[in-house]
Protein backbone atom coordinates (compact mmCIF):
# COMPACT_ATOMS: atom_id res chain seq x y z
CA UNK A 1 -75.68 15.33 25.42
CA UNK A 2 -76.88 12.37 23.89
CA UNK A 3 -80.54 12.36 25.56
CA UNK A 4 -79.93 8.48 26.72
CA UNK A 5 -82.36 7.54 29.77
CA UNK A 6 -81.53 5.34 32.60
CA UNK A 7 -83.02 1.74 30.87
CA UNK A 8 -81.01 3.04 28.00
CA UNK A 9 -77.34 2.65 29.74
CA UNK A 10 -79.12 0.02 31.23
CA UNK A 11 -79.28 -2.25 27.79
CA UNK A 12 -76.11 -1.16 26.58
CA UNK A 13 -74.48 -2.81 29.81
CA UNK A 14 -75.89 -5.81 29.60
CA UNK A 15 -75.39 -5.95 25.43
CA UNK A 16 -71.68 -5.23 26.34
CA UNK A 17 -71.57 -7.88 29.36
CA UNK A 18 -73.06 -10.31 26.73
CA UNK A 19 -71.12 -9.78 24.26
CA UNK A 20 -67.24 -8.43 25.59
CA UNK A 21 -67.52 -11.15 29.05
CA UNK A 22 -67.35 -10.10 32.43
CA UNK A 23 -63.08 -10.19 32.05
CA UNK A 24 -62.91 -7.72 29.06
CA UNK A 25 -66.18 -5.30 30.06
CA UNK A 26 -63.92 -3.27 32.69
CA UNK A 27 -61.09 -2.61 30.21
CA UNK A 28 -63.15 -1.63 27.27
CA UNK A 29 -64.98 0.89 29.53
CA UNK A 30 -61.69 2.40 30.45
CA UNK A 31 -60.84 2.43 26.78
CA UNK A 32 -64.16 4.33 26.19
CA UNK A 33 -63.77 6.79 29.09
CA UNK A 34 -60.38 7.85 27.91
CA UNK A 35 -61.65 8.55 24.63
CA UNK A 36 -64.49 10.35 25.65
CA UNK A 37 -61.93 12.60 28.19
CA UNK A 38 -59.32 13.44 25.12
CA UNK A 39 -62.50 14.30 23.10
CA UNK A 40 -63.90 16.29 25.87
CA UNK A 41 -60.18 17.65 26.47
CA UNK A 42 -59.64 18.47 22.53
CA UNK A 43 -63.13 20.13 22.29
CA UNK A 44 -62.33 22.40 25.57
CA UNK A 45 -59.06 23.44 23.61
CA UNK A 46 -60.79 24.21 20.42
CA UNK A 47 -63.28 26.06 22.85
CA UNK A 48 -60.49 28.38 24.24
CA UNK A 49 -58.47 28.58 20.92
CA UNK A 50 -61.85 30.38 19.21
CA UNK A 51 -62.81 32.56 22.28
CA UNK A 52 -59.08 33.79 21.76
CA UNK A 53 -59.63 34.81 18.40
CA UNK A 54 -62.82 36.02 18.69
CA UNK A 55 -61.37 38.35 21.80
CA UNK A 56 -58.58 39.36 19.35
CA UNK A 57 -60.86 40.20 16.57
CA UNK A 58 -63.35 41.97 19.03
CA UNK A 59 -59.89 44.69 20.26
CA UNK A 60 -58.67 44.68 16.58
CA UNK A 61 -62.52 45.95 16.07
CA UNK A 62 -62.41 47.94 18.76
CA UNK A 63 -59.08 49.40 17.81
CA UNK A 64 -59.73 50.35 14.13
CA UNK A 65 -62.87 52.39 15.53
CA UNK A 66 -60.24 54.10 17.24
CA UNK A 67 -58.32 55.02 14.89
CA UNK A 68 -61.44 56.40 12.78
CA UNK A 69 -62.18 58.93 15.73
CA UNK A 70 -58.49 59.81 15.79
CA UNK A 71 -58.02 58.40 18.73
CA UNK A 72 -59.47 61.17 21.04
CA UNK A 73 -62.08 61.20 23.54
CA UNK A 74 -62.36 57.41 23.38
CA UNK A 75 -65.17 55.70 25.84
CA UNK A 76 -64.11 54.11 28.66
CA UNK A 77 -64.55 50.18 27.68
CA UNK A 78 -62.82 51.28 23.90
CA UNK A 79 -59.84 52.73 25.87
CA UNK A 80 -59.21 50.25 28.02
CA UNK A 81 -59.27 47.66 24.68
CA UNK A 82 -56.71 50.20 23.00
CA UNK A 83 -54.76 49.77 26.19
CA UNK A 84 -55.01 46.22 26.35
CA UNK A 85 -54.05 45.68 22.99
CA UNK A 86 -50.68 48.00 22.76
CA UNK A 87 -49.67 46.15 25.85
CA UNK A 88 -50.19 42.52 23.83
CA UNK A 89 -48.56 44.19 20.86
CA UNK A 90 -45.77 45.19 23.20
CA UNK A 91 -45.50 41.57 25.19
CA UNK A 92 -45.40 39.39 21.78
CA UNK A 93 -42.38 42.20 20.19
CA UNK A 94 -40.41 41.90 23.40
CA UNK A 95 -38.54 38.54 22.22
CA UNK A 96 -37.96 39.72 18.74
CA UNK A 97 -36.30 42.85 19.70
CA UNK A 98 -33.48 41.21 21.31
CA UNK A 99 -32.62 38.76 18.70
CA UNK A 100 -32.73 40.97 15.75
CA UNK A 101 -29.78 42.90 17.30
CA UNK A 102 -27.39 41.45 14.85
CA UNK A 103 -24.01 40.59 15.91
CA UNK A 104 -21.49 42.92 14.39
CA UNK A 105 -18.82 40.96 12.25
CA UNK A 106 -15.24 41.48 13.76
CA UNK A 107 -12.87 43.65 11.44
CA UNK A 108 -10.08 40.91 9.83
CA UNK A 109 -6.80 41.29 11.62
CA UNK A 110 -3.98 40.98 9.77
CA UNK A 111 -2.07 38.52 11.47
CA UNK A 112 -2.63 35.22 10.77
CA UNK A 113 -4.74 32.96 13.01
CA UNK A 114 -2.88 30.07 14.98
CA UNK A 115 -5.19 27.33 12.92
CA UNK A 116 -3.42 29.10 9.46
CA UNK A 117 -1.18 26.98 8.19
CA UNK A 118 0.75 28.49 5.67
């Protein structure tokens, strides 16, 4: 990643044993390998995050060509990414079709409420 040899790593120990002690050298290489994990860990999200989109824009592609050949006699590989994407569309509408059923509002009666104080 960084191209640094052996007798690199080598000089940068002893620079840090010289200069951090013997008592504070173990903790600060902790400190550096957990920063170097979350950066590793944050990178492998961004990773995933853009193969996402760029599988998402690759069936929305592959869905628009589609629709310009109406949708008939479709290859195999465009089919199955037609497929693939009305079952997504299907999966992320699923939670938003049973909480826009509205509640109907109760008629008003017309006797007063216990709680009325008149």
């Amino acid at each position: 990643m960084f191209d640094i040899g052996f007798w690199e790593l080598v000089l940068i120990a002893v620079i840090g044993l010289v200069v951090l002690g013997p008592e504070r050298l173990p903790v600060a290489i902790r400190n550096v390998s957990r920063w170097v994990g979350a950066a590793k860990r944050m990178a492998g999200s961004v990773r995933d995050e853009l193969e996402q989109e760029l599988k998402i824009k690759e069936l929305q592609d592959n869905l628009r060509k589609a629709e310009q050949a109406g949708m008939k006699d479709l290859d195999p590989e465009l089919q199955q990414s037609v497929d693939t994407l009305r079952q997504h569309a299907a999966d992320v509408q699923r939670p938003y079709a049973s909480s826009t059923e509205t509640p109907r509002p109760e008629a008003p009666s017309s006797e007063p409420s216990p709680t009325d104080k008149r």
